[in-house]
PDB file of N, CA and C in Angstrom:
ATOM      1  N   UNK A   1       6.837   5.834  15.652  1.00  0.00           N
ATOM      2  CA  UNK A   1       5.553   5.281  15.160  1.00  0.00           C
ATOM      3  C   UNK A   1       5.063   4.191  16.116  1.00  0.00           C
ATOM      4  N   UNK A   2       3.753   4.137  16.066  1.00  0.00           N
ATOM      5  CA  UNK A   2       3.494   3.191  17.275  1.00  0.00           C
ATOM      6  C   UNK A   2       2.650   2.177  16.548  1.00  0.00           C
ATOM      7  N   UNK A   3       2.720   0.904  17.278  1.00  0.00           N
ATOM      8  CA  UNK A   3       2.180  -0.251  16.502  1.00  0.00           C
ATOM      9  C   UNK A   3       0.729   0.027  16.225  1.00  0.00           C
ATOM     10  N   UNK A   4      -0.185   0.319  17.116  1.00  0.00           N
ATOM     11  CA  UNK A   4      -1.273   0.806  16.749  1.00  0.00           C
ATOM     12  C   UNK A   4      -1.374   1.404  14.806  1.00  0.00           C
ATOM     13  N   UNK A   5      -0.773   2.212  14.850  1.00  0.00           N
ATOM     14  CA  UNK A   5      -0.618   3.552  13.710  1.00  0.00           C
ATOM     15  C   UNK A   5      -0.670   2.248  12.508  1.00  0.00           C
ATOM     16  N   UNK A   6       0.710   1.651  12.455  1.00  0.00           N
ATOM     17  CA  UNK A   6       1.128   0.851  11.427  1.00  0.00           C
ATOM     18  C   UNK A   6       0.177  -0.730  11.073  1.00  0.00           C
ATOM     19  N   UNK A   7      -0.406  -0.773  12.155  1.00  0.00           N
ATOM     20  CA  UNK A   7      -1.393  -1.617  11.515  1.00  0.00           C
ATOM     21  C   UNK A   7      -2.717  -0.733  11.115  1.00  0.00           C
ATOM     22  N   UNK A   8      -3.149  -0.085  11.550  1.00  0.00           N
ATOM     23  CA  UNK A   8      -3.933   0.866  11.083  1.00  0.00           C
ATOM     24  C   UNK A   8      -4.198   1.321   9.562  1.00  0.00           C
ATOM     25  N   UNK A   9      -2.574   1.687   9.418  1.00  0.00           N
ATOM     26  CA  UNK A   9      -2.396   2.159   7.690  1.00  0.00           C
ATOM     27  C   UNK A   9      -2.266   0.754   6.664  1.00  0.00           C
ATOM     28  N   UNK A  10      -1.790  -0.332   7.613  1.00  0.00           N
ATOM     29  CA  UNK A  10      -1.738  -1.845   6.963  1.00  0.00           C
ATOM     30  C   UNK A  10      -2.976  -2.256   6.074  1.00  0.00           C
ATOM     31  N   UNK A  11      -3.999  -1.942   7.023  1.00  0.00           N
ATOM     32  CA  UNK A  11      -5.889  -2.438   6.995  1.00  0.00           C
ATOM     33  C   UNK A  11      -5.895  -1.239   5.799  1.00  0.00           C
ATOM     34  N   UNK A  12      -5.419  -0.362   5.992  1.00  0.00           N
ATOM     35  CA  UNK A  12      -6.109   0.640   4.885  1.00  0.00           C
ATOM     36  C   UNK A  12      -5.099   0.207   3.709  1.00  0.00           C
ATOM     37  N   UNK A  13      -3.982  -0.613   3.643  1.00  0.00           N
ATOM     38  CA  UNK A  13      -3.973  -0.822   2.135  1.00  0.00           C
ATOM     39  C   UNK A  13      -4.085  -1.520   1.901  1.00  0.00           C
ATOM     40  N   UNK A  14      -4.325  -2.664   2.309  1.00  0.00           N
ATOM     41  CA  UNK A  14      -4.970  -4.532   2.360  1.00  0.00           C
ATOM     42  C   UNK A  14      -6.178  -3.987   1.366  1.00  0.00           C
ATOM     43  N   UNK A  15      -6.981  -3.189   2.200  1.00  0.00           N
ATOM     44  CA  UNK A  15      -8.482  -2.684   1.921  1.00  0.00           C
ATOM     45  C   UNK A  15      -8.641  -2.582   0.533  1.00  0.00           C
ATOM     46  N   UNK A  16      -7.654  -1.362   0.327  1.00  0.00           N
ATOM     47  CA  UNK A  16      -7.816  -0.763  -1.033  1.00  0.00           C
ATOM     48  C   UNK A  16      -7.044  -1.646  -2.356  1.00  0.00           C
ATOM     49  N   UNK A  17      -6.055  -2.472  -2.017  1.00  0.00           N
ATOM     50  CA  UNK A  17      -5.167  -3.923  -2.766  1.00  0.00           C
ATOM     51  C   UNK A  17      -6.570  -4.694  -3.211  1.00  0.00           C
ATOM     52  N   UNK A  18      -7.295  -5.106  -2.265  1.00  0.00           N
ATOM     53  CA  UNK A  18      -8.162  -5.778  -2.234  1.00  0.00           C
ATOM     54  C   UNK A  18      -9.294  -5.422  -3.266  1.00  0.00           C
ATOM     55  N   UNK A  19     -10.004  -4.138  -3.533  1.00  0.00           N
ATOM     56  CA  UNK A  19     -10.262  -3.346  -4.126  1.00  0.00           C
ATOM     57  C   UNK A  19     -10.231  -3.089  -5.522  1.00  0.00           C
ATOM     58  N   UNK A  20      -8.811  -2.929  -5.437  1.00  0.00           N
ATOM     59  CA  UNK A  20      -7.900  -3.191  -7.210  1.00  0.00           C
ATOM     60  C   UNK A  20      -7.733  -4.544  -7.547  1.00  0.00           C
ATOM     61  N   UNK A  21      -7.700  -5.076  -6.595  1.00  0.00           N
ATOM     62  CA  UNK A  21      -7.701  -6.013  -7.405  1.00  0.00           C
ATOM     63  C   UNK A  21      -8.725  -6.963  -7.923  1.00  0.00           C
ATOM     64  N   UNK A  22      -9.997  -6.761  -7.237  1.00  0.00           N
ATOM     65  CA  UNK A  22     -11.279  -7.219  -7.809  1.00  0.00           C
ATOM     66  C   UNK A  22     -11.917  -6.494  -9.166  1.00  0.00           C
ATOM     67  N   UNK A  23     -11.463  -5.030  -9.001  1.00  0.00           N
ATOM     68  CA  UNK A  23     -11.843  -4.295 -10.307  1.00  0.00           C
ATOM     69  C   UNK A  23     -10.686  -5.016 -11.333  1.00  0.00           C
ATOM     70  N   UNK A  24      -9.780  -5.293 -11.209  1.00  0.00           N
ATOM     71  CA  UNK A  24      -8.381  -6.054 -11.901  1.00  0.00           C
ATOM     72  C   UNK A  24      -9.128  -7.336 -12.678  1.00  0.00           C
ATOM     73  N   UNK A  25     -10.047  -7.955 -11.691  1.00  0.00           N
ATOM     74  CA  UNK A  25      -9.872  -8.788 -12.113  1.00  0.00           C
ATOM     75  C   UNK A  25     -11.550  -9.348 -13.068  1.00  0.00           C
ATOM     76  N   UNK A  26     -12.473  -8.050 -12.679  1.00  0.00           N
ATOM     77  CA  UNK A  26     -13.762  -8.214 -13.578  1.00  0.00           C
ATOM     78  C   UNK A  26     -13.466  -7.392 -14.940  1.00  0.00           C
ATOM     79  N   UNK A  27     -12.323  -6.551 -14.787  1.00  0.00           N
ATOM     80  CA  UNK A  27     -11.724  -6.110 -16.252  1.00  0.00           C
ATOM     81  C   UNK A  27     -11.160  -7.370 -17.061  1.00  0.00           C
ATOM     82  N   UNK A  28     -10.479  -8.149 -16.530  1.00  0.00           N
ATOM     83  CA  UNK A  28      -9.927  -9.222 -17.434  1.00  0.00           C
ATOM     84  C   UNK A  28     -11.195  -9.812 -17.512  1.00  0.00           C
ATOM     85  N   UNK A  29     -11.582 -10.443 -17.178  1.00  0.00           N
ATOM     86  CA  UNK A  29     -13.276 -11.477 -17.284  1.00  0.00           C
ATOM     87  C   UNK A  29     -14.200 -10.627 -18.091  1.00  0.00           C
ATOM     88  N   UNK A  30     -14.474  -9.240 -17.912  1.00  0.00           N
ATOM     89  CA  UNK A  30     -15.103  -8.307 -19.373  1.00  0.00           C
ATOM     90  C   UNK A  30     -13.793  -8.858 -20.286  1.00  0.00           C
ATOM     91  N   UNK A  31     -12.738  -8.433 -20.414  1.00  0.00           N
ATOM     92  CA  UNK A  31     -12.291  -8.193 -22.018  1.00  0.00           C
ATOM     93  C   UNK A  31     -11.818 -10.157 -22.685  1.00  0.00           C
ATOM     94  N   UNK A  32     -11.773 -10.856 -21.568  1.00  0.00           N
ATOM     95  CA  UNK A  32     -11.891 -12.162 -22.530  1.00  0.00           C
ATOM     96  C   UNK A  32     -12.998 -12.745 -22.814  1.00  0.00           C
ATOM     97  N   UNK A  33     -14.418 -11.879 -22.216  1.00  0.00           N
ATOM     98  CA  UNK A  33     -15.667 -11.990 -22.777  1.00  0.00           C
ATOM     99  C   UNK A  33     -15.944 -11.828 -24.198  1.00  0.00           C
ATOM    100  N   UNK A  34     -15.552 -10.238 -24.252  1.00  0.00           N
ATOM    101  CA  UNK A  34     -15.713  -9.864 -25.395  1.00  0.00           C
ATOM    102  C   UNK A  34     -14.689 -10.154 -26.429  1.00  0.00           C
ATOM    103  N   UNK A  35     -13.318 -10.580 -26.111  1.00  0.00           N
ATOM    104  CA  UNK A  35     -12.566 -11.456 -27.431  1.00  0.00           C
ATOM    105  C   UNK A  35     -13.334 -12.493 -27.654  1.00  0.00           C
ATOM    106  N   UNK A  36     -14.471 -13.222 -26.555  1.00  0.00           N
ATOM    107  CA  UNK A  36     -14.618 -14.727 -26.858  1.00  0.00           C
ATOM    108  C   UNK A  36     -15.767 -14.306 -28.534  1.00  0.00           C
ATOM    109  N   UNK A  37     -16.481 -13.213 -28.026  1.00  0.00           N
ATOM    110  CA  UNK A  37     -17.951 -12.751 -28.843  1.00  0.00           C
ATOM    111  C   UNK A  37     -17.073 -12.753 -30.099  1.00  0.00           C
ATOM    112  N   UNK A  38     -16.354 -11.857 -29.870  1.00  0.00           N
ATOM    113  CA  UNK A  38     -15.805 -11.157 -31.216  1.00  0.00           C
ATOM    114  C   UNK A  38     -15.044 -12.409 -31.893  1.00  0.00           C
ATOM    115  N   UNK A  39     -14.256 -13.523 -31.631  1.00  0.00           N
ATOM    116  CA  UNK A  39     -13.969 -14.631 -32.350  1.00  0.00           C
ATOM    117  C   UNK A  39     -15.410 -14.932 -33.140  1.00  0.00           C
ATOM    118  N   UNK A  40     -16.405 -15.160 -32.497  1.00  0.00           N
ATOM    119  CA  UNK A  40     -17.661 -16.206 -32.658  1.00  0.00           C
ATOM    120  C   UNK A  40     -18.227 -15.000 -33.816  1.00  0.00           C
ATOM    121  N   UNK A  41     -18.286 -13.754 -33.443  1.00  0.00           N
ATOM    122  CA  UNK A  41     -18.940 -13.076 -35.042  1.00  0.00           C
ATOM    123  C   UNK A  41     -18.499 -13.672 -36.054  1.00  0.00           C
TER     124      UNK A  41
END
């Protein structure tokens, strides 16, 4: 394997980590939204 290759595939899962984990983290911020609503009904 050549260094080229392995940073290559590095960037592509940084990328996609990066990715999940922003969808990760507007899922938590939706669902303690909506516990906050649903207390306040």
């Amino acid at each position: 394997m050549s260094l080229e290759w392995v940073s290559g595939q590095w960037s592509v899962v940084s990328g996609q980590w990066s990715v999940v984990s922003y969808q990760l983290m507007c899922y938590a911020h939706a669902t303690r939204t909506a516990i906050s609503y649903q207390s306040l009904a």
